[in-house]
C-alpha atoms as a PDB file:
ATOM      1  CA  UNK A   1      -8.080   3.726  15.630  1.00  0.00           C
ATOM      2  CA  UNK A   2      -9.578   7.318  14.830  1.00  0.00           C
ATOM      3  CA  UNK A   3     -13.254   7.773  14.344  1.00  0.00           C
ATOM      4  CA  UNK A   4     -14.377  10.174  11.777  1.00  0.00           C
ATOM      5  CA  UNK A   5     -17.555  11.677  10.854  1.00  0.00           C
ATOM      6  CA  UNK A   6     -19.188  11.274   7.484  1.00  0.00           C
ATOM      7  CA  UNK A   7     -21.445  13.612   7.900  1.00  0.00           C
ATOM      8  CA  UNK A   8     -21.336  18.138   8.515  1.00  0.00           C
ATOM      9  CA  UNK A   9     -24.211  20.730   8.209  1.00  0.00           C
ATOM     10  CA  UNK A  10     -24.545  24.150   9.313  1.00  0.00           C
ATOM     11  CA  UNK A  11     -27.413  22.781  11.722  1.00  0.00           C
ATOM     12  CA  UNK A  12     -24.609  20.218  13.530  1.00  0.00           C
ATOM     13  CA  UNK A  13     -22.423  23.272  13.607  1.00  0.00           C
ATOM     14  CA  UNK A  14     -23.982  26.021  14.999  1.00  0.00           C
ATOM     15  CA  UNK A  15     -26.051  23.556  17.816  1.00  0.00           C
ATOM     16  CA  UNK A  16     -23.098  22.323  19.025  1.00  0.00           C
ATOM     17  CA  UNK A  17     -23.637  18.739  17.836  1.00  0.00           C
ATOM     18  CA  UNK A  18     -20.377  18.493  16.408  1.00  0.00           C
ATOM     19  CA  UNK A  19     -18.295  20.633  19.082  1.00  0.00           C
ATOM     20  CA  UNK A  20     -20.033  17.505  21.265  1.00  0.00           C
ATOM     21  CA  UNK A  21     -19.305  14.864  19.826  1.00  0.00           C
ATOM     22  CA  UNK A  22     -15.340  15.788  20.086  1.00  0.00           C
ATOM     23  CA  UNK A  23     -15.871  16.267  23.359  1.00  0.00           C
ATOM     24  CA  UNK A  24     -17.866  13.652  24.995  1.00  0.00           C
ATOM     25  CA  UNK A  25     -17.428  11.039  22.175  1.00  0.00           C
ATOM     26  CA  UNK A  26     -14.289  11.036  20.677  1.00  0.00           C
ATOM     27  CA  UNK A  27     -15.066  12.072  17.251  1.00  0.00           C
ATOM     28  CA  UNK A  28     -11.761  13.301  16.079  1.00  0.00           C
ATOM     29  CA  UNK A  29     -12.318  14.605  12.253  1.00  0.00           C
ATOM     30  CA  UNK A  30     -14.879  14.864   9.474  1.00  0.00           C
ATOM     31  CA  UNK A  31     -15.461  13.750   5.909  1.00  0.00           C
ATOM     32  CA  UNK A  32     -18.015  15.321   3.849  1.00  0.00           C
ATOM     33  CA  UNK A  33     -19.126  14.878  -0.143  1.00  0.00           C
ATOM     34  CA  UNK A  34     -21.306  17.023  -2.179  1.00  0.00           C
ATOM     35  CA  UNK A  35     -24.046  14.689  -1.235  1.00  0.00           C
ATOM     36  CA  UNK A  36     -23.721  15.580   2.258  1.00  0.00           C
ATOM     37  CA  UNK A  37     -23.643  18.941   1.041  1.00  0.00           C
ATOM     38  CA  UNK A  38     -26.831  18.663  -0.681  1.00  0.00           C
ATOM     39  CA  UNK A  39     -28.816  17.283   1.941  1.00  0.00           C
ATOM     40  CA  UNK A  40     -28.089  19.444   4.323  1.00  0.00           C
ATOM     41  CA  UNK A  41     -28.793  22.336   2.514  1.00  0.00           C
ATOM     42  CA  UNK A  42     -32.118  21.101   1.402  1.00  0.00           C
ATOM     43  CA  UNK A  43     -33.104  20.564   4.937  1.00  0.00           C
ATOM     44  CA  UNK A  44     -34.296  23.245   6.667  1.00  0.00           C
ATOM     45  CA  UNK A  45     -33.399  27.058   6.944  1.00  0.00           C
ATOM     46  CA  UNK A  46     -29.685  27.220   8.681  1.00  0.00           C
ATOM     47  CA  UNK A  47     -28.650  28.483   4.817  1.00  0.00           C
ATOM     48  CA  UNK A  48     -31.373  30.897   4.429  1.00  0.00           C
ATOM     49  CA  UNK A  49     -29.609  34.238   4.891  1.00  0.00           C
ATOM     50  CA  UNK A  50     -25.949  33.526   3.241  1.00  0.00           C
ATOM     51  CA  UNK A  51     -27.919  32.167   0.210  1.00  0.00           C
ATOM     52  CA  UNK A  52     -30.353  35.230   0.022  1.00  0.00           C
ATOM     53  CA  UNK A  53     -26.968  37.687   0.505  1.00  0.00           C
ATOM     54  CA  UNK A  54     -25.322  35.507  -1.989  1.00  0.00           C
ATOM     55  CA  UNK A  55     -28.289  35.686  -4.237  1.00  0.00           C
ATOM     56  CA  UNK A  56     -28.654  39.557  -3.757  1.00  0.00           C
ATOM     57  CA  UNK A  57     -24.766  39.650  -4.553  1.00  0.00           C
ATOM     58  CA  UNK A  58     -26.010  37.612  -7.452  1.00  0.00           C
ATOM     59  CA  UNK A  59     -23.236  35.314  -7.428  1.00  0.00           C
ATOM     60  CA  UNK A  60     -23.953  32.234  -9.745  1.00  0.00           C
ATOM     61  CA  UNK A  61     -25.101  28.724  -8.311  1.00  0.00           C
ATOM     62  CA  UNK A  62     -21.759  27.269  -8.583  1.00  0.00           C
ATOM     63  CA  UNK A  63     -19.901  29.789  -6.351  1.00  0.00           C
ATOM     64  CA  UNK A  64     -22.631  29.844  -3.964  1.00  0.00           C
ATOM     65  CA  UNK A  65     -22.328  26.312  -3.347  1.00  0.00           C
ATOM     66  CA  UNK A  66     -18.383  26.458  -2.879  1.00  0.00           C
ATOM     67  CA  UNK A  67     -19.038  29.922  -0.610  1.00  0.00           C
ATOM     68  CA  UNK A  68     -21.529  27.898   1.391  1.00  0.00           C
ATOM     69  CA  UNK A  69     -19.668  24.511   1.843  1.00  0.00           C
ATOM     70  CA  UNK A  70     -16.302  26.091   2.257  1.00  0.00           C
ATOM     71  CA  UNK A  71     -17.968  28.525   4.978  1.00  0.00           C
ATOM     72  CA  UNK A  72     -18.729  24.727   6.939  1.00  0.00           C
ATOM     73  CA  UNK A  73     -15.418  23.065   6.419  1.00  0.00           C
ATOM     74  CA  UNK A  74     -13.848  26.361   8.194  1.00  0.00           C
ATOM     75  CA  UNK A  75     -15.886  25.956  11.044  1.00  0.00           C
ATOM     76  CA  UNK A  76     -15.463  22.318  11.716  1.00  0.00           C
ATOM     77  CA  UNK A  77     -11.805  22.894  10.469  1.00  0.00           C
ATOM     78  CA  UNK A  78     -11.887  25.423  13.633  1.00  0.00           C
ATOM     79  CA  UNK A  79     -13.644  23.164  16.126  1.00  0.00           C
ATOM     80  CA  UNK A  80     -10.959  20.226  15.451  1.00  0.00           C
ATOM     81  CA  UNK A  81      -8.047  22.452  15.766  1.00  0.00           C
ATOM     82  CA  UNK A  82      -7.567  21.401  19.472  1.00  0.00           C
ATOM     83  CA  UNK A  83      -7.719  18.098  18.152  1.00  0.00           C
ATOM     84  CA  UNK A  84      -5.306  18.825  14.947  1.00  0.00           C
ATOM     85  CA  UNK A  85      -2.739  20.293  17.347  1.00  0.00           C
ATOM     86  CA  UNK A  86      -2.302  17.848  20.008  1.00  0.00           C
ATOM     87  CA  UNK A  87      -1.774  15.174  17.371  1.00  0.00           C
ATOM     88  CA  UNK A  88       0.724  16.672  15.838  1.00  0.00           C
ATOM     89  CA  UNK A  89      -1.556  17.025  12.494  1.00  0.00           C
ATOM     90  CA  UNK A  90      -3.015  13.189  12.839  1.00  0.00           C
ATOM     91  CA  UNK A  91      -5.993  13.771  13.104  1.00  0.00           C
ATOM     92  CA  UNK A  92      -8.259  16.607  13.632  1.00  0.00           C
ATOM     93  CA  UNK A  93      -8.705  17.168   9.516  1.00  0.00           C
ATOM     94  CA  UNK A  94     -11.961  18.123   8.136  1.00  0.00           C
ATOM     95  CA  UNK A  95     -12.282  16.630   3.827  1.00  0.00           C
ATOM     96  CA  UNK A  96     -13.963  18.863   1.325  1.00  0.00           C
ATOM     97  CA  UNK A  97     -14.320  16.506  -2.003  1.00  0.00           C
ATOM     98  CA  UNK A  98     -13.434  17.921  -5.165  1.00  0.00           C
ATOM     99  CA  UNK A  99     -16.437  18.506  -7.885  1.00  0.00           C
ATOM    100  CA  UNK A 100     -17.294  14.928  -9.258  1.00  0.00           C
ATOM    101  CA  UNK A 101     -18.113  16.383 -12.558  1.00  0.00           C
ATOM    102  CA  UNK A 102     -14.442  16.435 -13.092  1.00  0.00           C
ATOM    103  CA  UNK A 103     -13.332  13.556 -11.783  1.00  0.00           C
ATOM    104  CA  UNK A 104     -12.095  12.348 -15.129  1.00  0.00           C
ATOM    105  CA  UNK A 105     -10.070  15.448 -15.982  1.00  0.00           C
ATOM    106  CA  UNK A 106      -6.464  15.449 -14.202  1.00  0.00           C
ATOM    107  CA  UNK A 107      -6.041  19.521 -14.958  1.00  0.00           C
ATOM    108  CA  UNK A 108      -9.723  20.733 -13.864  1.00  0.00           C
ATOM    109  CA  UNK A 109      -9.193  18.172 -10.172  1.00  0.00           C
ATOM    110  CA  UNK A 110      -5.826  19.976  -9.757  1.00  0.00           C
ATOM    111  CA  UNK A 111      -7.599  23.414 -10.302  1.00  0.00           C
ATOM    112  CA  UNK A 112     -10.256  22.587  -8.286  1.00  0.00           C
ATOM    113  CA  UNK A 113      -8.171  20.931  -5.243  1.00  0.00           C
ATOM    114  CA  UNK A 114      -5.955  24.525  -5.282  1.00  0.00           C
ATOM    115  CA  UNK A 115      -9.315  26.663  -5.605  1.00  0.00           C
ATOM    116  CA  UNK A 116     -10.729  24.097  -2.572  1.00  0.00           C
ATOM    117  CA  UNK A 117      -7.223  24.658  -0.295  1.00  0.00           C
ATOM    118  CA  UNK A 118      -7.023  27.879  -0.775  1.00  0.00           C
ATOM    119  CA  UNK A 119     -10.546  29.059   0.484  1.00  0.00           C
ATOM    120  CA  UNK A 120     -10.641  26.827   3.228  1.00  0.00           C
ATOM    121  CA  UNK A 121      -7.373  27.974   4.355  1.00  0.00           C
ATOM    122  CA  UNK A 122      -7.306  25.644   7.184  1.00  0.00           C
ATOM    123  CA  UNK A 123      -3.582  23.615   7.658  1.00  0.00           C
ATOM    124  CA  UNK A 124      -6.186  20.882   8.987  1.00  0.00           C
ATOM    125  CA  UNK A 125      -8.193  20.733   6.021  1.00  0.00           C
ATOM    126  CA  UNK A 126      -8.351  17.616   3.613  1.00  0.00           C
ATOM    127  CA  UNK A 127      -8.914  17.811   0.109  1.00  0.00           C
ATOM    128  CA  UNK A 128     -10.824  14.734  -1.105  1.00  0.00           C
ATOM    129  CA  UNK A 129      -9.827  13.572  -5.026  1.00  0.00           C
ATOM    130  CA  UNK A 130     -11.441  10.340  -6.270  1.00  0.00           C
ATOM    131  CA  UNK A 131      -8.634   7.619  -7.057  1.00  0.00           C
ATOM    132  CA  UNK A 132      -9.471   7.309 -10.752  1.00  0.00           C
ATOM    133  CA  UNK A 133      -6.756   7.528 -13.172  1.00  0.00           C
ATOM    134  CA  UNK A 134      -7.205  10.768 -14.487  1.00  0.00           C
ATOM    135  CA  UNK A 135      -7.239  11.390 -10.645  1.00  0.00           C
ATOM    136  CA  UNK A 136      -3.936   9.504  -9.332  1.00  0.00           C
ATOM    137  CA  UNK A 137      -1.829  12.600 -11.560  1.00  0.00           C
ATOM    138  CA  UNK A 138      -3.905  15.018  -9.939  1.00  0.00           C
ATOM    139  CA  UNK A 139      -3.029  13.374  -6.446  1.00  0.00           C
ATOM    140  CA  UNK A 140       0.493  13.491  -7.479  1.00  0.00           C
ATOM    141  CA  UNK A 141       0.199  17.133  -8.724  1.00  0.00           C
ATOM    142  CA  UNK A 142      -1.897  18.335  -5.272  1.00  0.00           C
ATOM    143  CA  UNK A 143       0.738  16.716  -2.912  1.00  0.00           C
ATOM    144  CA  UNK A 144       3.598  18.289  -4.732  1.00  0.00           C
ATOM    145  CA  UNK A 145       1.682  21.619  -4.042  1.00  0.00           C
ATOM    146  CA  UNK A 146       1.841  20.927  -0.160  1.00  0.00           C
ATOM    147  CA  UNK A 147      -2.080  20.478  -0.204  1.00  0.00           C
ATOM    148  CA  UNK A 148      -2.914  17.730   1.978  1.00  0.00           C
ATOM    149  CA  UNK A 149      -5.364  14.978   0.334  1.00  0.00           C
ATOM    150  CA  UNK A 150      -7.807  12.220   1.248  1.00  0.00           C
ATOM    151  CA  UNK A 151      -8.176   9.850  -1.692  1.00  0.00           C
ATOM    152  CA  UNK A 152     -11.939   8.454  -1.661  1.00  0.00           C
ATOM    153  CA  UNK A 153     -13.239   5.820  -4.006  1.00  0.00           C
ATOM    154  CA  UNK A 154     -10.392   3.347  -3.780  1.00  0.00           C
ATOM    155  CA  UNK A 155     -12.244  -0.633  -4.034  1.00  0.00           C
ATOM    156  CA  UNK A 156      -9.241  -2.928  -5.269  1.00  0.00           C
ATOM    157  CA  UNK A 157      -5.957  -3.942  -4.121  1.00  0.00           C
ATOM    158  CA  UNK A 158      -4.118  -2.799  -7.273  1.00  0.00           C
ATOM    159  CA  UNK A 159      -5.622   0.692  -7.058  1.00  0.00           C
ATOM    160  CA  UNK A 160      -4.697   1.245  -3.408  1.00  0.00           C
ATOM    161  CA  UNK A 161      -1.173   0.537  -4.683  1.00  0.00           C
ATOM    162  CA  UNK A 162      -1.642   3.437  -7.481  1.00  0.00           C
ATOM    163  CA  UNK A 163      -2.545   5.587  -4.756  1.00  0.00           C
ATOM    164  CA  UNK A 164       0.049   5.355  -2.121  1.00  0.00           C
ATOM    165  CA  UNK A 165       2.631   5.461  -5.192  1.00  0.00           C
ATOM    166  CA  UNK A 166       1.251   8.512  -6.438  1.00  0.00           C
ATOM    167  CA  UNK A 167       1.358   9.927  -2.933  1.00  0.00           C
ATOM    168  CA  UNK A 168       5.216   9.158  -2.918  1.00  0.00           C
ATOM    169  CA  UNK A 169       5.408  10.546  -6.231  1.00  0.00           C
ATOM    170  CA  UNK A 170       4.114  13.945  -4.357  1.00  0.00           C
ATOM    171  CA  UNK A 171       6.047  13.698  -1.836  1.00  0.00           C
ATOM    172  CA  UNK A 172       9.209  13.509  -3.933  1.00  0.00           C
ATOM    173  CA  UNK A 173       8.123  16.513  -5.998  1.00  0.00           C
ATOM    174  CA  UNK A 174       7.286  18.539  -2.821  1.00  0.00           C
ATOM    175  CA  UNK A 175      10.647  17.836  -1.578  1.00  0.00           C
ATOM    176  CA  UNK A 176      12.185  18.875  -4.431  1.00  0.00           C
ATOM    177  CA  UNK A 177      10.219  21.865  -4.392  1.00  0.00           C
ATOM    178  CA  UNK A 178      10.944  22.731  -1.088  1.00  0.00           C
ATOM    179  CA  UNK A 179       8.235  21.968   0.943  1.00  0.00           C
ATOM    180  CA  UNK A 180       8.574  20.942   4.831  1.00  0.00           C
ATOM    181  CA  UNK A 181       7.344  16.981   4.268  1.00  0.00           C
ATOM    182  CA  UNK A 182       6.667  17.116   7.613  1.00  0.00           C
ATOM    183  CA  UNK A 183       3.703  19.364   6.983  1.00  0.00           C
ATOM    184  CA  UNK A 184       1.611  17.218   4.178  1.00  0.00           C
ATOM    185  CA  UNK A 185      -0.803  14.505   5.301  1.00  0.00           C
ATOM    186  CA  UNK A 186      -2.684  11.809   3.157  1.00  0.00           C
ATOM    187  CA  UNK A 187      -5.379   9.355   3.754  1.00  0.00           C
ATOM    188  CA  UNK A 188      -5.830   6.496   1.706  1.00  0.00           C
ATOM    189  CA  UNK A 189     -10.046   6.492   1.746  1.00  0.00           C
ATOM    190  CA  UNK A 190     -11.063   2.095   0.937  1.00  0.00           C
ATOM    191  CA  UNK A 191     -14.808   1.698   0.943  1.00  0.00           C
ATOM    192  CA  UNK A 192     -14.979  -1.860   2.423  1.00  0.00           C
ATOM    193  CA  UNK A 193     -19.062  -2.543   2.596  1.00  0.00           C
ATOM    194  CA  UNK A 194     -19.930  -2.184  -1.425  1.00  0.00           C
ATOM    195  CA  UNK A 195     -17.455  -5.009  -2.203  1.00  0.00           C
ATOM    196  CA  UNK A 196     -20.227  -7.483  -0.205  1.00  0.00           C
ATOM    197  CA  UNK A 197     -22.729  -5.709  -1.826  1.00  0.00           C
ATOM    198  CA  UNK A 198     -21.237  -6.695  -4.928  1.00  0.00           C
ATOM    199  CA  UNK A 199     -20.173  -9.980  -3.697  1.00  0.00           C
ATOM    200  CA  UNK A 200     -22.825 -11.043  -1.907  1.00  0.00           C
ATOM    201  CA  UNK A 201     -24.782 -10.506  -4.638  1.00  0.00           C
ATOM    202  CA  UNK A 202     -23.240 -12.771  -6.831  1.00  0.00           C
ATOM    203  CA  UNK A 203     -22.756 -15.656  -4.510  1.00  0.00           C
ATOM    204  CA  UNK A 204     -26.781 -15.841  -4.361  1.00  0.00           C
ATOM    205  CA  UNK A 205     -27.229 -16.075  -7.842  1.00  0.00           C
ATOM    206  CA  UNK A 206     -24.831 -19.285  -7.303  1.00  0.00           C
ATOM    207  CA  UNK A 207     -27.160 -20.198  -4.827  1.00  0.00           C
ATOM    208  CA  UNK A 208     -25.236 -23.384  -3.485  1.00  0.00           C
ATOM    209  CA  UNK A 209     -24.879 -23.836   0.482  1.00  0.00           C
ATOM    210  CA  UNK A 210     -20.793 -23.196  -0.029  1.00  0.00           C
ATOM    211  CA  UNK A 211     -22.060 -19.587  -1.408  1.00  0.00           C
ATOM    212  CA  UNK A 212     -24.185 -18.843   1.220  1.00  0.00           C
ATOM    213  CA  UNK A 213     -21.124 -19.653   3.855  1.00  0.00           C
ATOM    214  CA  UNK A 214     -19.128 -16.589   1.862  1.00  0.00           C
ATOM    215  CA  UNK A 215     -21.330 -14.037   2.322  1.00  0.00           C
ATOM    216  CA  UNK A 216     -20.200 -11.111   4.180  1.00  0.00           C
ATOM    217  CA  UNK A 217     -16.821 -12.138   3.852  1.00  0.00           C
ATOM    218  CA  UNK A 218     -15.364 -10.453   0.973  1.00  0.00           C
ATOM    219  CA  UNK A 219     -15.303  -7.025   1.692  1.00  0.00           C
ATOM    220  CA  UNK A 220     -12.860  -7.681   5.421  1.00  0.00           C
ATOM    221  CA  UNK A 221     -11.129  -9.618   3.231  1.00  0.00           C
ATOM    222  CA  UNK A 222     -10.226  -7.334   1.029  1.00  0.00           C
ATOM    223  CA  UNK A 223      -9.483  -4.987   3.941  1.00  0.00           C
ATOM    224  CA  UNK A 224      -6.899  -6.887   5.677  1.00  0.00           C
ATOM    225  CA  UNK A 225      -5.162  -7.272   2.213  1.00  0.00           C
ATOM    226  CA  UNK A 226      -5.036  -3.429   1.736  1.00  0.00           C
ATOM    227  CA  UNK A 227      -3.625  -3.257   5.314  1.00  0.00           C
ATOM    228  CA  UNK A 228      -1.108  -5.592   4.011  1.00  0.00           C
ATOM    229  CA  UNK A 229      -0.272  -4.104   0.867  1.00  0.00           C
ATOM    230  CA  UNK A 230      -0.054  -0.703   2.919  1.00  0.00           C
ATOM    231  CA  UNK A 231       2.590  -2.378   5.780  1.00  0.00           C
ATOM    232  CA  UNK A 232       4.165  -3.783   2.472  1.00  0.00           C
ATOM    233  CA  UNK A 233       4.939  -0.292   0.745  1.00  0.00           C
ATOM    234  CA  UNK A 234       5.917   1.416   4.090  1.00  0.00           C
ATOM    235  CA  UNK A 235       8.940  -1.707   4.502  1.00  0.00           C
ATOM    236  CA  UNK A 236       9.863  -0.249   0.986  1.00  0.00           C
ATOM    237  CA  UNK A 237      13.372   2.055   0.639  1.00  0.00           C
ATOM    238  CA  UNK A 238      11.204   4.105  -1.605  1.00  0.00           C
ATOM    239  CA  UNK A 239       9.056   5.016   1.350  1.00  0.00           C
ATOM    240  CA  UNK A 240      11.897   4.643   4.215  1.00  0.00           C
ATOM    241  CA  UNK A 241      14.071   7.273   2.115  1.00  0.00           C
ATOM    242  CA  UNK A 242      10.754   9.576   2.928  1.00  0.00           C
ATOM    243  CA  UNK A 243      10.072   8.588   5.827  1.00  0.00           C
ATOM    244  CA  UNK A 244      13.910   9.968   6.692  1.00  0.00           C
ATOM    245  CA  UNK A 245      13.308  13.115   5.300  1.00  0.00           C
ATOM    246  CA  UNK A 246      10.192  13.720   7.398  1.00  0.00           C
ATOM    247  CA  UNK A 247       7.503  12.528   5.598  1.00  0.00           C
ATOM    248  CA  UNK A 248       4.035  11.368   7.067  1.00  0.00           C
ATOM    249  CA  UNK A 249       2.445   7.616   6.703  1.00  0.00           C
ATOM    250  CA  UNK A 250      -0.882   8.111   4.494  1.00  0.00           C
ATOM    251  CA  UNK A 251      -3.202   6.204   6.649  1.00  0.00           C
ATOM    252  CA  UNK A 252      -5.674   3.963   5.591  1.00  0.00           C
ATOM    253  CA  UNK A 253      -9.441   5.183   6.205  1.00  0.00           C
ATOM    254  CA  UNK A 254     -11.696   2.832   6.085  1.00  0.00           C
ATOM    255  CA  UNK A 255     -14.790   4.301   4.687  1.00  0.00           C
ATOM    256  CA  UNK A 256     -18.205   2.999   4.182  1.00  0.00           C
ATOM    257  CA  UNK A 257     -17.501   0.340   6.562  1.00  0.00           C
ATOM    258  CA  UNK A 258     -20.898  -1.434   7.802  1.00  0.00           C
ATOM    259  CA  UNK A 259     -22.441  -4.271   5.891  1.00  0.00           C
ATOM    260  CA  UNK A 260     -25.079  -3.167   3.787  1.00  0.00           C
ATOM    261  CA  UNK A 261     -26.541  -6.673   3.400  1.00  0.00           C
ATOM    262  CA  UNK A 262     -28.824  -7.319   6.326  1.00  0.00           C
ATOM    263  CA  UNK A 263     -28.129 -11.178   6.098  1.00  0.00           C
ATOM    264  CA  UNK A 264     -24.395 -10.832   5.945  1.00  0.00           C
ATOM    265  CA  UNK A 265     -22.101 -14.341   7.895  1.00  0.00           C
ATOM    266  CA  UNK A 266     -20.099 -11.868   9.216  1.00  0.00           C
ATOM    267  CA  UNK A 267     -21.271  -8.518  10.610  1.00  0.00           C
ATOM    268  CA  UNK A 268     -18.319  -5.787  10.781  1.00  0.00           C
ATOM    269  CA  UNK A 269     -17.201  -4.604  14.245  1.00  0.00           C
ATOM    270  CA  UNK A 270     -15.530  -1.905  15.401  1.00  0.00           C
ATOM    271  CA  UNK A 271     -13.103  -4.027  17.048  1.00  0.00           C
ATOM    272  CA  UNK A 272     -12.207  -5.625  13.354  1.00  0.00           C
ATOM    273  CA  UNK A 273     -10.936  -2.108  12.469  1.00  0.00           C
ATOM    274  CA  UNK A 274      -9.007  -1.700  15.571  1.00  0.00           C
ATOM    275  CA  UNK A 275      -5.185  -0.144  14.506  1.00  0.00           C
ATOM    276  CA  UNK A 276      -3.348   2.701  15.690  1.00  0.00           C
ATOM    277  CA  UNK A 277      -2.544   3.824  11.913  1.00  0.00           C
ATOM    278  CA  UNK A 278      -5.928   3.503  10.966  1.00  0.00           C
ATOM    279  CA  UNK A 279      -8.977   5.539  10.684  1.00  0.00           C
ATOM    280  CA  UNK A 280     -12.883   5.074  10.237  1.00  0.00           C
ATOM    281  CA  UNK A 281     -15.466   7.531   9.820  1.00  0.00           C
ATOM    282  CA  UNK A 282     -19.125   7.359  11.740  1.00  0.00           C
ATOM    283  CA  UNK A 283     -22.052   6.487   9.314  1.00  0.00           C
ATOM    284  CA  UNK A 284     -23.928   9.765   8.853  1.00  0.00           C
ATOM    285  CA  UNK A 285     -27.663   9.771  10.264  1.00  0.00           C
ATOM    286  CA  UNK A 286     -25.937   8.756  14.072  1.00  0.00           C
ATOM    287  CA  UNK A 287     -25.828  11.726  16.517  1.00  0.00           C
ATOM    288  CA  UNK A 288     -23.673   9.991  18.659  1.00  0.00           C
ATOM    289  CA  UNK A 289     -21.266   7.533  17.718  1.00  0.00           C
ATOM    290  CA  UNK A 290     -20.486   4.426  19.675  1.00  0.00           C
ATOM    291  CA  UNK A 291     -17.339   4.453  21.995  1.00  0.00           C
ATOM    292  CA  UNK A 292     -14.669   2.991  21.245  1.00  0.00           C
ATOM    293  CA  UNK A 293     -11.153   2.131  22.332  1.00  0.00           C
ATOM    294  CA  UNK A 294      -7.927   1.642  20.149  1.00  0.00           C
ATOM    295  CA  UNK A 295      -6.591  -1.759  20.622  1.00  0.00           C
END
């Protein structure tokens, strides 16, 4: 198992936080979203001078925000390198999400995922596009490019199935497009946690002893069968016909992983998430994550 951190600001950066936590705690990539982005740039004054050059330059609030976040990803993209290159491209990667505003637009998330690879210009960059259906073309369309993607926002079983089809899809078009296959790299991001929050929730307004017993539950659950349906698709000819011509398992990530309920049967553990295909990113707000082992 890979641990990843769900968290970057210039603060983590240019302290050294993050170039320590590869080091001393086996933190071996980074996710980010835009609400990352906007804490850490309310907090404090690391982004004082870029955003008074940027406003001198008077460049408009939209730009700014993609000169400023893509100026981050770079640097972490930099300080994983070590990490990208002895893994042979596993891990190491560093996600910058698309703008949510267009999440349910296929041709503005394909614009945006080229505009997003091509100014972080890192090989171990990710570009994160939400699994919605306007966004499984736009997966499709981004792997077919060569850009390398991490699909966020995938909760059911059927939609994790879109996904890793429209990452074959991709792969098929990048193939026949010429592209080295050996080069592109997916993860498959399933938030895990919200579906007890969801649960949960309904089994107390049941409110029978037999509900009580299920809470917690769900959301593993419903992990283990994604793991399935993922083992499932890579025993497919579909994917072994890929797999022959060089292309790379998109891994799951399990993202948003600890319970949210405090009075949740079954706490998660990393041990639970244990698999050598598998990846889970650190909760931001920890400094230091916990160590852990693959098993």
């Amino acid at each position: 198992m890979s641990v990843w951190l769900d968290d970057i600001s210039r603060d983590r950066l240019r302290t050294g936080n993050l170039q320590s936590l590869i080091d001393d705690y086996h933190v071996v990539g980074v996710t980010s979203n835009p609400t990352i982005f906007a804490k850490a740039l309310s907090s404090g004054s690391a982004y004082d001078e870029q955003v008074r050059d940027l406003r001198i330059r008077g460049v408009s609030v939209e730009e700014a925000s993609r000169a400023l976040t893509t100026y981050d990803i770079r640097w972490a993209c930099d300080a994983l390198r070590p990490v990208y290159d002895a893994t042979s491209g596993v891990d190491g990667r560093v996600s910058i999400e698309v703008d949510p505003r267009v999440a349910r637009e296929t041709e503005k998330t394909i614009a945006e995922a080229k505009n997003l690879w091509w100014m972080v210009d890192r090989p171990n960059a990710y570009i994160k596009i939400p699994a919605t259906p306007e966004g499984l073309p736009a997966i499709t369309a981004a792997i077919a490019e060569g850009i390398s993607v991490n699909v966020t926002l995938i909760f059911s079983l059927a939609r994790h199935g879109e996904v890793i089809d429209a990452y074959m899809a991709g792969l098929e078009q990048a193939k026949a497009n010429g592209h080295d296959l050996s080069r592109i790299f997916s993860v498959a991001s399933f938030f895990v946690s919200r579906v007890d929050t969801e649960v949960d929730a309904r089994l107390d307004k049941l409110g029978t002893p037999e509900a009580a017993a299920l809470r917690g539950k769900a959301a593993l659950a419903n992990a283990r069968l994604a793991y399935e349906l993922f083992e499932n698709k890579c025993a497919e000819p579909r994917w072994q016909a890929l797999a022959a011509s060089g292309a790379n398992v998109q891994r799951p990530l399990w993202a948003s992983r600890l319970s949210r309920t405090r009075r949740s049967a079954t706490p998660c553990t990393w041990s639970s998430w244990s698999s050598p295909t598998r990846s889970t990113p650190c909760p931001r707000g920890r400094s230091r994550p916990p160590r852990i082992t693959a098993s």
